[in-house]
C-alpha atoms as a PDB file:
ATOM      1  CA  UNK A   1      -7.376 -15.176 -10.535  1.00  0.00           C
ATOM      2  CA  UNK A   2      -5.333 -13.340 -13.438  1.00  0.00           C
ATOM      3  CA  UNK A   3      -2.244 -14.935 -13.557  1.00  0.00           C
ATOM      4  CA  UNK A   4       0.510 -12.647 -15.329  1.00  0.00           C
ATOM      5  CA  UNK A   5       3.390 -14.676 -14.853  1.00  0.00           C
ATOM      6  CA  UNK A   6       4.645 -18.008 -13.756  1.00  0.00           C
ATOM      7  CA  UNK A   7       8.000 -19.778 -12.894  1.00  0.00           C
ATOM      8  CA  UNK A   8       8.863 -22.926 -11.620  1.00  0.00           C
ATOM      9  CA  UNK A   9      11.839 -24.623 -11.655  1.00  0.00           C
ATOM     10  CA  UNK A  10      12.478 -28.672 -11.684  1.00  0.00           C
ATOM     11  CA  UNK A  11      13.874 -28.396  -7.878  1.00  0.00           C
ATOM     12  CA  UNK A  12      10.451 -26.504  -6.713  1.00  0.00           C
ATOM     13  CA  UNK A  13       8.996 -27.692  -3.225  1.00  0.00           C
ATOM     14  CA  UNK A  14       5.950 -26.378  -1.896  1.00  0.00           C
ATOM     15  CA  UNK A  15       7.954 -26.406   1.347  1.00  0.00           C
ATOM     16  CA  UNK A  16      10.311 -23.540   0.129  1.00  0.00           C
ATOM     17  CA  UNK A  17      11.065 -20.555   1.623  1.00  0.00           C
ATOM     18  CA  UNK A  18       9.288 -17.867   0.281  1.00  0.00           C
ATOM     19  CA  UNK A  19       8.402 -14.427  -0.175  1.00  0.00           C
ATOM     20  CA  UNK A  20       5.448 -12.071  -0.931  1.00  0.00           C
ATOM     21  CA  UNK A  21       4.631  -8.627  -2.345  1.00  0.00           C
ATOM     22  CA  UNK A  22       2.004  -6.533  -2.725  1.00  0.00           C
ATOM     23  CA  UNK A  23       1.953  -4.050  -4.825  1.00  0.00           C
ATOM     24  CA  UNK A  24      -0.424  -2.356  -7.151  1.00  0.00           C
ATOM     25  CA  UNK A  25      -3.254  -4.620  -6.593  1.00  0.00           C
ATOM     26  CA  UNK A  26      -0.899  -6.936  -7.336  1.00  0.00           C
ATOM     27  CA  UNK A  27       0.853 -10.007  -5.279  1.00  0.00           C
ATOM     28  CA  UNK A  28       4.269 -11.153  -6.603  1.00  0.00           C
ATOM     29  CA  UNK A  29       5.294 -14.544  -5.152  1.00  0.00           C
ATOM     30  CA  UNK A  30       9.363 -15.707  -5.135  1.00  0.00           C
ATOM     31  CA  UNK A  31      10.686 -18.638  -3.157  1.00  0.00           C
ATOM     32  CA  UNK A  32      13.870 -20.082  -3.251  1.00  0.00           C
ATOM     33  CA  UNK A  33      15.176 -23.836  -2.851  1.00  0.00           C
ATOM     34  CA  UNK A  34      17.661 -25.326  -0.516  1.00  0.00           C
ATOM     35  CA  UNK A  35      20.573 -24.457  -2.542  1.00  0.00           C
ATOM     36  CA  UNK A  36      19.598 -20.598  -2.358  1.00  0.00           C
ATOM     37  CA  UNK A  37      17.993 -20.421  -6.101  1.00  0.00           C
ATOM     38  CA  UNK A  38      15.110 -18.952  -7.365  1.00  0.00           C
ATOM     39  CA  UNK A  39      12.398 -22.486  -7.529  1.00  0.00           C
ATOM     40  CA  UNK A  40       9.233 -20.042  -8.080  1.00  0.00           C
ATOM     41  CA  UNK A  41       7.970 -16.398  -9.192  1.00  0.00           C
ATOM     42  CA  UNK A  42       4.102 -16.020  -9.648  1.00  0.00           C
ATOM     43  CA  UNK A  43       2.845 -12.124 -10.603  1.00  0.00           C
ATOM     44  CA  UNK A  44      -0.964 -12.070 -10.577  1.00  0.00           C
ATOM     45  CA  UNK A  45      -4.057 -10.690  -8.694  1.00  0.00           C
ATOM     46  CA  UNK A  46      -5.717 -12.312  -6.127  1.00  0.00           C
ATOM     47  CA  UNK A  47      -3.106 -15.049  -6.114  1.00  0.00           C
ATOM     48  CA  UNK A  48      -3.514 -17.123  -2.456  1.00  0.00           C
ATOM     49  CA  UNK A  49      -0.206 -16.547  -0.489  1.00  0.00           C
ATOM     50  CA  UNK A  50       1.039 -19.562   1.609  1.00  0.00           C
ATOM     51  CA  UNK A  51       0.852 -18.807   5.431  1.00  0.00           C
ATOM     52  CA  UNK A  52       5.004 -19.819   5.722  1.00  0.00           C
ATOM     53  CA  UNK A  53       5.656 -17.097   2.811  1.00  0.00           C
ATOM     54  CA  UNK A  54       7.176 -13.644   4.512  1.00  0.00           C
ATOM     55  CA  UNK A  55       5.851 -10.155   3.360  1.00  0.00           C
ATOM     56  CA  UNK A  56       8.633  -8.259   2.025  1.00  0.00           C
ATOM     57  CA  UNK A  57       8.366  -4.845   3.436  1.00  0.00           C
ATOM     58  CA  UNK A  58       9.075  -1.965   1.160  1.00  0.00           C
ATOM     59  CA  UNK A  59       7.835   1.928   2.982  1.00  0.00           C
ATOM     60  CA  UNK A  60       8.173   0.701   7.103  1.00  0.00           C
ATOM     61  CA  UNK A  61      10.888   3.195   9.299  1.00  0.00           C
ATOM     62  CA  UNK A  62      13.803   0.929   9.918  1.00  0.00           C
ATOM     63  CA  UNK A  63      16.309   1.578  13.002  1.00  0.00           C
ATOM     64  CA  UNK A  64      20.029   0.626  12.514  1.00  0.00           C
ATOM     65  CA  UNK A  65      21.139  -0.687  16.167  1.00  0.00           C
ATOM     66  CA  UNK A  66      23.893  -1.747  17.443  1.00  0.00           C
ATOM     67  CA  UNK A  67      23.702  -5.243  19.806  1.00  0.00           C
ATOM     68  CA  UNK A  68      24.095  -3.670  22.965  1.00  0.00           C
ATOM     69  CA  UNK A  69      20.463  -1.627  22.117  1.00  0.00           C
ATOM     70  CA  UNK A  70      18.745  -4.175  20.858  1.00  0.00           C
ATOM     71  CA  UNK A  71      17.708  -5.710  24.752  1.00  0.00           C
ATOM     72  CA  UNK A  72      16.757  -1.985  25.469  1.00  0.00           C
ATOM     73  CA  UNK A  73      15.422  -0.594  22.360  1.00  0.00           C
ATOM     74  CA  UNK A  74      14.121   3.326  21.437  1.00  0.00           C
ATOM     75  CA  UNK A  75      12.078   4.983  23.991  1.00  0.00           C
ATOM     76  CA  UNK A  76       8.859   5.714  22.355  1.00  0.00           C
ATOM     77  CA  UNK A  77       9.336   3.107  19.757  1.00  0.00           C
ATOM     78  CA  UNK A  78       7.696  -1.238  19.679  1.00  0.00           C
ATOM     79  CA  UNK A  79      10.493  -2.528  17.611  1.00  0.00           C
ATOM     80  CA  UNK A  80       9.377  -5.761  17.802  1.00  0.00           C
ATOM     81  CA  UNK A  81      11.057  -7.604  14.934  1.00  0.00           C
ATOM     82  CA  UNK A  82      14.767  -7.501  14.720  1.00  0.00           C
ATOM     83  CA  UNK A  83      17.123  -9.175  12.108  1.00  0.00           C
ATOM     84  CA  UNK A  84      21.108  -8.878  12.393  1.00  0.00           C
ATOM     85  CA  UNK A  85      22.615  -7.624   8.898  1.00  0.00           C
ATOM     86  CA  UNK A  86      26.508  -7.617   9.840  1.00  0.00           C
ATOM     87  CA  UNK A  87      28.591  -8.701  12.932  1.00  0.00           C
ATOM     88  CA  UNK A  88      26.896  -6.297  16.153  1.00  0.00           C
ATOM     89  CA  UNK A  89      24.269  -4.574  13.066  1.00  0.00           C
ATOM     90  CA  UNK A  90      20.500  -5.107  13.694  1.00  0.00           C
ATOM     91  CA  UNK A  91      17.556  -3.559  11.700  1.00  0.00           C
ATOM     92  CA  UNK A  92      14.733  -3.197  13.975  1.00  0.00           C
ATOM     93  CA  UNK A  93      11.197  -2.394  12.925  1.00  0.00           C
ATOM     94  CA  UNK A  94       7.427  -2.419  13.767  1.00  0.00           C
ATOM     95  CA  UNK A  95       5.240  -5.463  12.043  1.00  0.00           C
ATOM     96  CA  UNK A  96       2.419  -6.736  13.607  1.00  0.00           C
ATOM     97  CA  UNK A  97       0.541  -8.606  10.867  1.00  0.00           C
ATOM     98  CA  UNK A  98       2.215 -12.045  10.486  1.00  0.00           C
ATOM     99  CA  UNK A  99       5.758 -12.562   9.906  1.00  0.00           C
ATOM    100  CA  UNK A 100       7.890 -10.285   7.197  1.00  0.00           C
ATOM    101  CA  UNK A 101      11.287  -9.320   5.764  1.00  0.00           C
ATOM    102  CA  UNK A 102      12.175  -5.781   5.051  1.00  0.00           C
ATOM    103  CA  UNK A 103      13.645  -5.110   1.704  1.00  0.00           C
ATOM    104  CA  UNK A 104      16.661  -3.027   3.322  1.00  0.00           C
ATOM    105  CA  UNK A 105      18.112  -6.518   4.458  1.00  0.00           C
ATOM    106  CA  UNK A 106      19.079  -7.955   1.360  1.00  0.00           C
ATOM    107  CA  UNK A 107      20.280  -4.666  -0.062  1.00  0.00           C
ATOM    108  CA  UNK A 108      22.373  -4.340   3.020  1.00  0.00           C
ATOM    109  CA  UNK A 109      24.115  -7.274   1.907  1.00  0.00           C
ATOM    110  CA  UNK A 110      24.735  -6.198  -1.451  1.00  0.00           C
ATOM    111  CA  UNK A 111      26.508  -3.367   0.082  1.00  0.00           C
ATOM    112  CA  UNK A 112      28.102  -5.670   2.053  1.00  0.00           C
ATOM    113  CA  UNK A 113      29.618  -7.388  -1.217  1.00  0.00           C
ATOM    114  CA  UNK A 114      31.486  -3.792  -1.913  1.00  0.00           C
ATOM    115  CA  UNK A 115      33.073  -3.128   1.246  1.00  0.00           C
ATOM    116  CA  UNK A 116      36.484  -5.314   0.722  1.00  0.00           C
ATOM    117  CA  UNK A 117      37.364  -3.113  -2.425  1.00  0.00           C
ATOM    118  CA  UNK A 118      35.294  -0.052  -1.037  1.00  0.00           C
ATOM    119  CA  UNK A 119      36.026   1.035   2.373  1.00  0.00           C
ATOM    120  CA  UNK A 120      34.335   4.199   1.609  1.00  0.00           C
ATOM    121  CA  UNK A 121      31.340   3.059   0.407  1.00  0.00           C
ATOM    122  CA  UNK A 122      27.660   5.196  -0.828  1.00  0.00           C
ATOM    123  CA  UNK A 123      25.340   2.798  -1.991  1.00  0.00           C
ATOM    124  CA  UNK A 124      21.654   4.124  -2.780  1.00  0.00           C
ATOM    125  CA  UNK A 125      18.745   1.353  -4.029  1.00  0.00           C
ATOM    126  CA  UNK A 126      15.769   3.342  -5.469  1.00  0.00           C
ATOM    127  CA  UNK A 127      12.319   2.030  -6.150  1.00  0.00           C
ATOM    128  CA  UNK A 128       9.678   4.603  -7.068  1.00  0.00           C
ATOM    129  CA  UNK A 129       8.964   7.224  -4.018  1.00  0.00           C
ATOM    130  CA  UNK A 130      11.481   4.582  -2.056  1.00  0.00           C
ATOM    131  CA  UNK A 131      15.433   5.631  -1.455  1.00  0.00           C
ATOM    132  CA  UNK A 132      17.460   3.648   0.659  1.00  0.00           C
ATOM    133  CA  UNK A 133      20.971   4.896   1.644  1.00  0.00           C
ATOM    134  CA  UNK A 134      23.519   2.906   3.185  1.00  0.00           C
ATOM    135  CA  UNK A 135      27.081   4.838   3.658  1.00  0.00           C
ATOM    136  CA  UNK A 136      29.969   3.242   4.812  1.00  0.00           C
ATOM    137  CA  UNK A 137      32.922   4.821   6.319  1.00  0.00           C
ATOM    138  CA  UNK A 138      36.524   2.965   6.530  1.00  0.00           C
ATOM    139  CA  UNK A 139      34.574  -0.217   5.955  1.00  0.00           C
ATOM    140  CA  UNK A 140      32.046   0.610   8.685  1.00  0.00           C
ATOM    141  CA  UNK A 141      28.336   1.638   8.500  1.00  0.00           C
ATOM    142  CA  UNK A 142      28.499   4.936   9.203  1.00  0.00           C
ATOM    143  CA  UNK A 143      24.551   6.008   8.219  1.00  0.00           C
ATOM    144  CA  UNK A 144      21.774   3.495   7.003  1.00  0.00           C
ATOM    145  CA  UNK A 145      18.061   5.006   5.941  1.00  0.00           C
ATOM    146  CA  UNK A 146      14.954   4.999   4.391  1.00  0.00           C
ATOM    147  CA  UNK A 147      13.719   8.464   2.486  1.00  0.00           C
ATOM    148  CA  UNK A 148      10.509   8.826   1.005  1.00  0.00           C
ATOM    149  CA  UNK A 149      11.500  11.142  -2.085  1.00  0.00           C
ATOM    150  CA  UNK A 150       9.430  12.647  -4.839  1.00  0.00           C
ATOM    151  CA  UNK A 151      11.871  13.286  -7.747  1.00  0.00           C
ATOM    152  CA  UNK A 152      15.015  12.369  -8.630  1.00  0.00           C
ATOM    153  CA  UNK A 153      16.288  16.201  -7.537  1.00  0.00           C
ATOM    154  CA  UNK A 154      14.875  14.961  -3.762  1.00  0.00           C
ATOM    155  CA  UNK A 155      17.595  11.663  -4.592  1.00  0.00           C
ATOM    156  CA  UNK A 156      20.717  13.313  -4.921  1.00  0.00           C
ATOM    157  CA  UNK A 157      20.103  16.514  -2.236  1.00  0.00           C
ATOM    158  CA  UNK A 158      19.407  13.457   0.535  1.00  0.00           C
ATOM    159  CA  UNK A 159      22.959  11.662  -0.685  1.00  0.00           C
ATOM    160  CA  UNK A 160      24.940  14.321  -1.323  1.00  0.00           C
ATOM    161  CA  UNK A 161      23.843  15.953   1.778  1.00  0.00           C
ATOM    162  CA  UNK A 162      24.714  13.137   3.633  1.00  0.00           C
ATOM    163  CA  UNK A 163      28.107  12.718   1.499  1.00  0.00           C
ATOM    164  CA  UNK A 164      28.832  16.385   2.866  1.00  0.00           C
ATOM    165  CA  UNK A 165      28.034  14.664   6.809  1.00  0.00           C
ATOM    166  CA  UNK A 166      30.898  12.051   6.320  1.00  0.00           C
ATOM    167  CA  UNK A 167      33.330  14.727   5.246  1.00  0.00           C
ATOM    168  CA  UNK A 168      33.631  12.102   1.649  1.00  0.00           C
ATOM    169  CA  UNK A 169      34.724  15.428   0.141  1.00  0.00           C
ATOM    170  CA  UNK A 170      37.917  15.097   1.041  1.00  0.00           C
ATOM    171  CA  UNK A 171      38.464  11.124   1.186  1.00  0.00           C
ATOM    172  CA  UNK A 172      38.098   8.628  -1.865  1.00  0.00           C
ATOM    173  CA  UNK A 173      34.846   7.120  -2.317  1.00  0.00           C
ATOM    174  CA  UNK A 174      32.732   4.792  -4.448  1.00  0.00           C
ATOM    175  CA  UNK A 175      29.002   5.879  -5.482  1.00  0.00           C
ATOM    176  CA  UNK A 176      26.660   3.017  -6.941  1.00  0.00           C
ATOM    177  CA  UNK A 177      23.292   3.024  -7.615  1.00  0.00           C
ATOM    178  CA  UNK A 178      20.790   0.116  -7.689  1.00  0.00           C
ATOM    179  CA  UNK A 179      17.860   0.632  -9.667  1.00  0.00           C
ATOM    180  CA  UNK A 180      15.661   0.419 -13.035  1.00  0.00           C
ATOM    181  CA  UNK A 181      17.312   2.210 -15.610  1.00  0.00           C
ATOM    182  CA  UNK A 182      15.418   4.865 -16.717  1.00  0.00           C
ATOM    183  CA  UNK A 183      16.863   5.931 -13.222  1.00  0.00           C
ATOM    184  CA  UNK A 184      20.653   4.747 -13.368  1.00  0.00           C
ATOM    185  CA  UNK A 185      20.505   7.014 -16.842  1.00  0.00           C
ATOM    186  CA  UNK A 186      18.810   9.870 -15.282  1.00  0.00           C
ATOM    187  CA  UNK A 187      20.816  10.139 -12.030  1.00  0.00           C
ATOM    188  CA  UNK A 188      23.476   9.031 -13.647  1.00  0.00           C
ATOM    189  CA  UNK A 189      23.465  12.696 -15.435  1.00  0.00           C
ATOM    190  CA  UNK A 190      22.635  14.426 -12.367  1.00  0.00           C
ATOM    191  CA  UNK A 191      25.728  13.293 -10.248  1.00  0.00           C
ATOM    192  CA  UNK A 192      27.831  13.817 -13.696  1.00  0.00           C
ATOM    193  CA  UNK A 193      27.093  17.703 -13.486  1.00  0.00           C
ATOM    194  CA  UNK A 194      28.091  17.708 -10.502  1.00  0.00           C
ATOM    195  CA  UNK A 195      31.254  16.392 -11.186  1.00  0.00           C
ATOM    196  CA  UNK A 196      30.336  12.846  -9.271  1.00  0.00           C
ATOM    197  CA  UNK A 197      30.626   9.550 -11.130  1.00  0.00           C
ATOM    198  CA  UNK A 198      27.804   6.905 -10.031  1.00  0.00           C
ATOM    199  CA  UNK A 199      28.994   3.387 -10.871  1.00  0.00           C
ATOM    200  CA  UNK A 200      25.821   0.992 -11.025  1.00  0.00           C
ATOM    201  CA  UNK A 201      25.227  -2.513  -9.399  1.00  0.00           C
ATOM    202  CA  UNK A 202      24.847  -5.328 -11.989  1.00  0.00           C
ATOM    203  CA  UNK A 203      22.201  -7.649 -10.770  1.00  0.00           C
ATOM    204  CA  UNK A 204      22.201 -11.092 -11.685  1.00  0.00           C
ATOM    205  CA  UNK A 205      19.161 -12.237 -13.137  1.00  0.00           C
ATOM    206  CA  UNK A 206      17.395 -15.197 -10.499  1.00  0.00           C
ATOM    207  CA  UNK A 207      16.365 -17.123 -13.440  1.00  0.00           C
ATOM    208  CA  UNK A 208      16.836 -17.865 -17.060  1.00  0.00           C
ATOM    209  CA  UNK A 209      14.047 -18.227 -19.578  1.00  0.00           C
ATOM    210  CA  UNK A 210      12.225 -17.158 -22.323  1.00  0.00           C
ATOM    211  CA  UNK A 211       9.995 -14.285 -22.751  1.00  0.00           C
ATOM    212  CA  UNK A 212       9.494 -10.913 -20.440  1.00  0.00           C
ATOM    213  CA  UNK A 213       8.019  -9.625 -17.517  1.00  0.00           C
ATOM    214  CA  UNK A 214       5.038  -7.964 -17.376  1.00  0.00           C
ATOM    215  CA  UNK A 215       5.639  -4.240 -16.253  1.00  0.00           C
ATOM    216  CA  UNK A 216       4.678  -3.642 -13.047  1.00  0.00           C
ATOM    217  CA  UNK A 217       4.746   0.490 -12.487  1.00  0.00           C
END
């Protein structure tokens, strides 16, 4: 086992709720306590993932459903995990290899956090080839979805295309980006030519100490 990194905090219970990724011939554990903080966060190969940890799902289609379709579903489509994000909002998706989370859930709610200054809301998480894009309209989820883009010139066709589909041309309307920031500065330029300020979302780190993370590309 190469171990690249390893937290634990004082409060850390074998028991916690955690979380898995895999990535790069890589598996990054994270599990958090009962009070909602980060108690672990291993980064190695071959590391052995507790059975109660969920896979965090980065590239799976996600559906955005209201309740009422959630008992019917998509013809065509085995949705067969569903997890509400707002009041009558359900992600559905298709998992069949133990029990996961999909990454669009928590960025959901950071959107979320936005909406009761933003009622217009665009708010884009990137991660490599991965764009989600969650727009809001008059404080209601007007478009949520995945892309699989190439370039950053693929990132800002998809939301300004969709921009142009909510008619935000003509209303006020907050843009923030969630990402590394070799990205924020790079799209950051792109929107700016075309006369579109980004803001960016500050994340708060999960854990204080001393040293850095190994680079995971």
């Amino acid at each position: 086992m190469n171990l690249l990194w390893e937290y634990k905090s004082e409060s850390y219970q074998v028991s916690d709720l955690g979380y898995y990724i895999l990535h790069d011939n890589l598996v990054e554990l994270f599990s958090v306590d009962l009070m909602g903080k980060c108690s672990s966060h291993l980064i190695g190969s071959e590391l052995v993932v507790p059975e109660h940890y969920k896979q965090v799902l980065f590239d799976e289609k996600v559906w955005f459903m209201p309740m009422e379709f959630i008992q019917t579903g998509l013809p065509g489509q085995k949705l067969n995990v569903k997890a509400m994000v707002d009041e009558g909002i359900f992600v559905a998706y298709e998992f069949n290899s133990g029990i996961a989370a999909h990454i669009v859930q928590p960025v959901y709610q950071k959107a979320l956090q936005m909406i009761h200054k933003h009622k217009n809301l665009v708010y884009f998480w990137l991660h490599e080839h991965t764009l989600i894009l969650l727009i809001f309209k008059e404080g209601q989820l007007f478009l949520g979805n995945i892309f699989e883009v190439q370039n950053h010139t693929e990132v800002v066709y998809f939301i300004t295309a969709t921009m142009q589909d909510a008619k935000f041309g003509s209303l006020p309307y907050y843009l923030v980006c969630d990402a590394n920031e070799r990205d924020l500065q790079v799209l950051g330029g792109d929107f700016e030519k075309l006369g579109i300020h980004m803001d960016i979302f500050h994340n708060e780190k999960p854990y204080l100490v001393q040293g850095n993370l190994p680079v995971i590309s």
